[in-house]
Structure formats: structure tokens, C-alpha cells
Protein backbone atom coordinates (compact mmCIF):
# COMPACT_ATOMS: atom_id res chain seq x y z
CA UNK A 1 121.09 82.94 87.93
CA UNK A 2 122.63 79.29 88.67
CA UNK A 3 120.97 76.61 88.29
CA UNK A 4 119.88 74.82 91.23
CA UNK A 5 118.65 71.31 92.67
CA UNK A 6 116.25 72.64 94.91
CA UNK A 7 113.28 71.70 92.54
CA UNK A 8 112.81 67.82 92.54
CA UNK A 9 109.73 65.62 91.84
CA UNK A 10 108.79 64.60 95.04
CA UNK A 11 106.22 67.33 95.45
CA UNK A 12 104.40 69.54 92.76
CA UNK A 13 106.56 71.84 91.01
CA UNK A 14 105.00 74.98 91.77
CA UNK A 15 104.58 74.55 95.29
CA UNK A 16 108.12 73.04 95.23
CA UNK A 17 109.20 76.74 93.19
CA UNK A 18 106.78 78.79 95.90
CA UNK A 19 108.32 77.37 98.89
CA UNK A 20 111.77 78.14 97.32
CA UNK A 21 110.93 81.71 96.77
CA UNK A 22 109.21 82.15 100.01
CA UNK A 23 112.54 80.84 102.09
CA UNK A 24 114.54 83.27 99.56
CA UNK A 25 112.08 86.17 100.83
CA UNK A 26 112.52 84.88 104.44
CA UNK A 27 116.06 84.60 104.28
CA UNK A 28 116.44 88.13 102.83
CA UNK A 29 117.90 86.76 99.83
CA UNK A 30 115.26 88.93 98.06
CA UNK A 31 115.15 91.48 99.95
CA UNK A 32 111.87 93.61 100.93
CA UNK A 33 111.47 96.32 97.70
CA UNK A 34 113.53 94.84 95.45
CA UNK A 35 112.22 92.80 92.28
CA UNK A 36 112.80 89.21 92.23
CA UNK A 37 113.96 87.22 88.77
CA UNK A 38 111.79 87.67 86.02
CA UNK A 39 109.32 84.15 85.23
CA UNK A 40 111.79 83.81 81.81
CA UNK A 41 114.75 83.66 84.56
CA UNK A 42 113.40 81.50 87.33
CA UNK A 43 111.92 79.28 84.40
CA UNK A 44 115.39 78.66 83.14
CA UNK A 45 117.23 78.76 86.23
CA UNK A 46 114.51 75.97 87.39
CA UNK A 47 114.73 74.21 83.99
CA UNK A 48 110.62 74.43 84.36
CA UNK A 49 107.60 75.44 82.42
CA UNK A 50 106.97 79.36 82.31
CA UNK A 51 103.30 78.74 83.44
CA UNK A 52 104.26 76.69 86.41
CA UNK A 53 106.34 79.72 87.46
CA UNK A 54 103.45 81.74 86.80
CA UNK A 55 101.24 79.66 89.33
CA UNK A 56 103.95 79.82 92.04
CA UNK A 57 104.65 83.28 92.02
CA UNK A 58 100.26 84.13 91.29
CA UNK A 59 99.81 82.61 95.00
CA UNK A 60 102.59 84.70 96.71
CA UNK A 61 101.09 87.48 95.57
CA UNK A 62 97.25 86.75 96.16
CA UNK A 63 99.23 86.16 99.98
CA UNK A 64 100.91 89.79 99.67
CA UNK A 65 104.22 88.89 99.83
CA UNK A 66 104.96 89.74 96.06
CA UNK A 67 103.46 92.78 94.07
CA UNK A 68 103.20 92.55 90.48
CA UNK A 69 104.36 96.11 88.93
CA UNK A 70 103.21 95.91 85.40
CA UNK A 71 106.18 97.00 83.04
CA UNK A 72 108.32 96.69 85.67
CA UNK A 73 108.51 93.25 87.16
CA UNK A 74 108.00 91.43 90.66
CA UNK A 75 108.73 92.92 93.55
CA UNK A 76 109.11 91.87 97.28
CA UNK A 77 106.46 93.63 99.51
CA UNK A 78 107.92 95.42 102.60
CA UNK A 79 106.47 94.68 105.95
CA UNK A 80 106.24 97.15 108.11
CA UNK A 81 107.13 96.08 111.85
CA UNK A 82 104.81 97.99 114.70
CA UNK A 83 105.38 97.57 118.36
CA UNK A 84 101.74 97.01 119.98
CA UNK A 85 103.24 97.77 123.54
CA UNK A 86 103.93 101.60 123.02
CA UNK A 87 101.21 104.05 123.33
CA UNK A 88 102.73 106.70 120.70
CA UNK A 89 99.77 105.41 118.58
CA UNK A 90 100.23 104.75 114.45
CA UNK A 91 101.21 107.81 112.79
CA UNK A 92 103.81 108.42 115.52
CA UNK A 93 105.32 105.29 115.36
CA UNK A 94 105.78 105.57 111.79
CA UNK A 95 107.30 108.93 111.48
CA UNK A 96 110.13 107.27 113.72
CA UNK A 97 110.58 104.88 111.20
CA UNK A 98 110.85 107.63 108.38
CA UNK A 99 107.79 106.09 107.07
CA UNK A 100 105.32 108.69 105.07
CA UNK A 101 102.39 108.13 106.51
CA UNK A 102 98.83 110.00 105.53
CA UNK A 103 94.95 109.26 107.02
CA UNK A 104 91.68 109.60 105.24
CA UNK A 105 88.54 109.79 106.97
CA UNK A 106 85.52 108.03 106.15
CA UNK A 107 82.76 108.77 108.93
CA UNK A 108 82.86 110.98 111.68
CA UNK A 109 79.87 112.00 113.95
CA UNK A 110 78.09 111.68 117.48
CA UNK A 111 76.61 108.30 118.01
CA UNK A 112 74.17 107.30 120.88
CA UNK A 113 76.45 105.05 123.59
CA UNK A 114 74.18 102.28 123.89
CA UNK A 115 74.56 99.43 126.09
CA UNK A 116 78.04 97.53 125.39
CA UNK A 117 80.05 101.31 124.92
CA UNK A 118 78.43 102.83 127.52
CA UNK A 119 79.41 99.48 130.37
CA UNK A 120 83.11 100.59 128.58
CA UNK A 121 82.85 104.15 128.98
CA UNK A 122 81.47 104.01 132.70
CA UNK A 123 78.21 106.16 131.26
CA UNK A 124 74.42 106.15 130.38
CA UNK A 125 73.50 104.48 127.50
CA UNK A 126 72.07 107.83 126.45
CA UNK A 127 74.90 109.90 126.59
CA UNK A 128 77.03 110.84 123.33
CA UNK A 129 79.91 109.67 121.87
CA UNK A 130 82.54 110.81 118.88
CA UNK A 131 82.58 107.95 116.22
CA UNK A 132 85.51 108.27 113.89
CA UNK A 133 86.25 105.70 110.74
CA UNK A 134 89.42 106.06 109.07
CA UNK A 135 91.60 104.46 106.82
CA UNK A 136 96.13 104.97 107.78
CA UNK A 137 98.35 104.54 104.18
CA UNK A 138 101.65 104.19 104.16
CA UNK A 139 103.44 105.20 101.42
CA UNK A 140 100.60 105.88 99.38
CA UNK A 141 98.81 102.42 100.25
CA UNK A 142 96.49 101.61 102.69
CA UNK A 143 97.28 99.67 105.03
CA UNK A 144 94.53 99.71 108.00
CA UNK A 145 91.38 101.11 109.04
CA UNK A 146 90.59 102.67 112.48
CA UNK A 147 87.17 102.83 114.42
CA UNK A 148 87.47 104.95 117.52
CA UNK A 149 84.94 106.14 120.15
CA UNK A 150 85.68 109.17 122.23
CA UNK A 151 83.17 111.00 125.03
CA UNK A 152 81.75 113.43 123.44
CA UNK A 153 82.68 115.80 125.79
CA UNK A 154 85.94 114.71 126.01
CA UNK A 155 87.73 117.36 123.45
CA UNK A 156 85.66 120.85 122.97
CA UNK A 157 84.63 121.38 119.42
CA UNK A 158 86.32 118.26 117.76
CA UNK A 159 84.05 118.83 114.82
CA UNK A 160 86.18 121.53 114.27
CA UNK A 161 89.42 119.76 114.20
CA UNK A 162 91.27 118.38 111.04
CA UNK A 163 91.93 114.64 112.10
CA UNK A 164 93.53 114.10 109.14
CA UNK A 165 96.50 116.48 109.76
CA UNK A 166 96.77 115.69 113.71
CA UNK A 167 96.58 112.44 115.41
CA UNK A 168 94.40 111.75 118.03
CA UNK A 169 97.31 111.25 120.82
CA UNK A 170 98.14 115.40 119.40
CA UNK A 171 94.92 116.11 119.70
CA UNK A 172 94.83 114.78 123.42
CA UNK A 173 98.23 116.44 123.88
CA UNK A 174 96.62 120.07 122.84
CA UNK A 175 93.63 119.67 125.40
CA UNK A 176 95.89 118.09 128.51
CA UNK A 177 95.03 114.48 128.31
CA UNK A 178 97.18 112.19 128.91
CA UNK A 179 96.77 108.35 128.02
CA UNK A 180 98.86 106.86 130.81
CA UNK A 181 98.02 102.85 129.95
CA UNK A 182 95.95 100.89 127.95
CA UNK A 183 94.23 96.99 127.64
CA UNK A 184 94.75 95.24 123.92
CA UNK A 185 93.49 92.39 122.72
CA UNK A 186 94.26 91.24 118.95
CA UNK A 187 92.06 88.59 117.01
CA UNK A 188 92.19 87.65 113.15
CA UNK A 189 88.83 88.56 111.44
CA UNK A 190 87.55 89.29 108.09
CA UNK A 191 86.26 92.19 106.68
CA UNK A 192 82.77 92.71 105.17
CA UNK A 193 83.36 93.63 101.42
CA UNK A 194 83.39 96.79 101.21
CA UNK A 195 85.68 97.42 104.15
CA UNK A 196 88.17 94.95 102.58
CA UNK A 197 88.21 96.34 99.09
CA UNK A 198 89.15 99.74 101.19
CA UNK A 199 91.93 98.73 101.94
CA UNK A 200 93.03 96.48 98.58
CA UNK A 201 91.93 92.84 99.82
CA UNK A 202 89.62 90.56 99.02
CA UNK A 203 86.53 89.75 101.86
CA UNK A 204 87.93 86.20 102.23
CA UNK A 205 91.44 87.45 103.41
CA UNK A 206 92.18 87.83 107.28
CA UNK A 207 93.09 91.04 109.05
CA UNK A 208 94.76 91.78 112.36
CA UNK A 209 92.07 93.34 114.79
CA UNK A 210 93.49 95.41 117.54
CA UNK A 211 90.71 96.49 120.16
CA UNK A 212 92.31 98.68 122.47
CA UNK A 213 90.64 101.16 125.71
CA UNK A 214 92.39 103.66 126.75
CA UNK A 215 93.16 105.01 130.08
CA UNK A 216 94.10 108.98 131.58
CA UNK A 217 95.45 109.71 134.86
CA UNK A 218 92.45 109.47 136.11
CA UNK A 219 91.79 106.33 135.24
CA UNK A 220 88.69 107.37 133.19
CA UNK A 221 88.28 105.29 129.67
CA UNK A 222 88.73 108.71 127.47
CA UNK A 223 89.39 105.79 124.27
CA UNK A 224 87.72 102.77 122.70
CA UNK A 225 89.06 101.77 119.59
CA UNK A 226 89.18 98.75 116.98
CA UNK A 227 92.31 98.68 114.44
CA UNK A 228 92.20 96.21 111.60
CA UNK A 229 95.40 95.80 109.65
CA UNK A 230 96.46 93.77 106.60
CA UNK A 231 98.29 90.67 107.86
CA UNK A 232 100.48 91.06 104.38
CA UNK A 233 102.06 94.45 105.37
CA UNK A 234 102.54 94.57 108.74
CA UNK A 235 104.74 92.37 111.78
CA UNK A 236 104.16 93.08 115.40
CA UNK A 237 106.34 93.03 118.17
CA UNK A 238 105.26 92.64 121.79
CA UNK A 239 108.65 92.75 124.55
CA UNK A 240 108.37 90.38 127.88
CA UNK A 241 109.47 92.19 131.16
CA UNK A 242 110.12 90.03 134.36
């Protein structure tokens, strides 16, 4: 690796060294997957102290943009870019990326509508809806978790149904449902505890929260749902029509 001027003394060294790796990341230099130099190598390169390498490369991990593989070295964390204007939902979109996706579900049950989901729903506050909690992995990690509220009444004997081996838009697709639009909003929040360590973060760390209804032909609300995704694995893209 050549040595390089882009570390002076105008700034602390390590957030001098971070910045450097961050627009090397950026620039695709280091490319998503890959390992980066080893601390010995960037130490030398950047005629620096090991330790000071240590510190620069400690806070680009705790932001998830390097993973530290132990035995193996540092490695550039892949993002994984999701178009929030599609209605394919998650596990679709990913299998068009050739991405191996899996779910695991946490909770799953009737819940009473009450007042805020049944105003949403257009329905008594008595009446009965399907709660499901789930966590979506890619590639073995996970990456989000997944609250969605369905009428009850919507899909006959969902208890029945494996939700972790079909998707909900499937499962609509078997019973003749068919989400025609839908109304997103997206806010950063954080998790409580132990929803973040879930999916591998710490409580203090932001996540992407999607709330999304649903729409049929009919115009009914047949989906309520709130999405929270790591920040550190996934970009969004949204396209502007005239």
C-alpha cells in the first residue's frame, strides 16, 4: 500500500484516518464485501500508531459500515438498496436481487382493534385483528423487524398458514386480494432493548421506521404495518414522476 499525504496534523489523527477510509468505502475503492488493509498495513501506510488505527476503524464499525471477522480481517459491510415505491413487499424484492432471504416469527395472534387501529381499519374497536411480529435476515443476518395488522377475517384460517415460508403479498395472492396502492411514511426511531439486540444493535442506535396501510380494489385498508430497518444495511430509493 503507498504511502500517502492524506493524514496531516490539522485535525486528530484518527478522525483524519476514519474520514479517509470512509471516502475509500464511498468511493468504492473498498468495495462492499471485501476486507480492507489490515491495522499493521494502514499503520504503516499512514506512518501512524497501531492503536490510533484501531480507534478509527472501532467507530466505523460501531456505525456498521465495517465488520470485524475475527481470524479473518475487516471487511466492508454491503448495503442492501430497497425501492420503498414498489408494492412487491421485502422478500420479493430481494429474491430479484438474488439475495437469500429467510423470516422468523416472533408473535402471532388476534388482538382487540382498539381505538387508533380500528379509525385505520374503518371498524369497531371491538372487532379482531391478526398481529404478526417478525424479524427478515438476509444472508443469515437480520436485518429488520415487521409488525403487521390484518382483519381478522381478512384470510380464512391464517393460523394455519406457515408465514415463514410464504409472504404475506403470496398469501393475499392465494385468497384473491389484491393490494392495488398504499400510503408510507418513514421516521428514524430507536428501538427498546430488546427489540434492538434482535436484530444486532445497540438501543441507542437509530432505525428506519416504515409505517405503511395498505389498500385493495376496493379501497378497503386489508394492511397496517410498521417496518424498522437497520440504517447500517440498507439504502432506499424513492423515483419522482411528473
Amino acid at each position: 500500500m503507498a504511502k500517502s499525504t492524506e493524514i496531516t496534523y490539522r485535525a486528530p489523527i484518527y478522525v483524519q484516518l476514519r474520514e479517509v477510509i470512509r471516502t475509500k468505502i464511498e468511493d468504492g475503492e473498498y468495495a462492499p464485501g471485501t476486507a480492507i488493509p489490515s491495522e499493521n498495513e494502514l499503520a504503516e501506510s499512514y506512518e501512524i500508531n497501531r492503536l490510533t488505527v484501531r480507534s478509527a476503524i472501532d467507530t466505523l464499525v460501531s456505525e456498521g459500515l465495517l465488520l470485524r471477522v475475527q481470524g479473518k480481517g475487516i471487511y466492508v459491510v454491503p448495503k442492501i438498496e430497497r425501492d420503498i415505491e414498489g408494492l412487491g413487499g421485502f422478500t420479493k424484492e430481494m429474491q430479484e436481487k438474488g439475495v437469500e432471504t429467510k423470516r422468523k416469527i416472533l408473535l402471532k395472534g388476534q388482538r382487540r382493534a382498539g381505538d387508533k387501529l380500528a379509525s385505520i381499519f374503518g371498524i369497531d374497536k371491538e372487532e379482531q385483528l391478526y398481529y404478526i411480529k417478525r424479524l427478515d435476515y438476509v444472508d443469515e443476518e437480520p436485518i429488520g423487524m415487521d409488525e403487521i395488522y390484518i382483519p381478522y377475517n381478512l384470510i380464512p384460517k391464517i393460523e394455519g398458514i406457515d408465514l415463514t415460508v410464504f409472504s404475506m403479498n403470496e398469501i393475499y395472492k392465494f385468497y384473491g386480494i389484491n393490494p392495488v396502492r398504499a400510503w408510507q411514511t418513514l421516521d428514524l426511531v430507536q428501538l427498546p432493548q430488546s427489540d434492538a439486540r434482535m436484530i444486532h444493535i445497540n438501543k441507542e442506535q437509530t432505525v428506519f421506521m416504515f409505517v405503511t396501510t395498505s389498500y385493495d380494489e376496493q379501497d378497503r385498508v386489508i394492511e397496517y404495518s410498521r417496518s424498522y430497518t437497520r440504517g447500517d444495511k440498507c439504502d432506499y430509493r424513492v423515483h419522482f414522476h411528473r
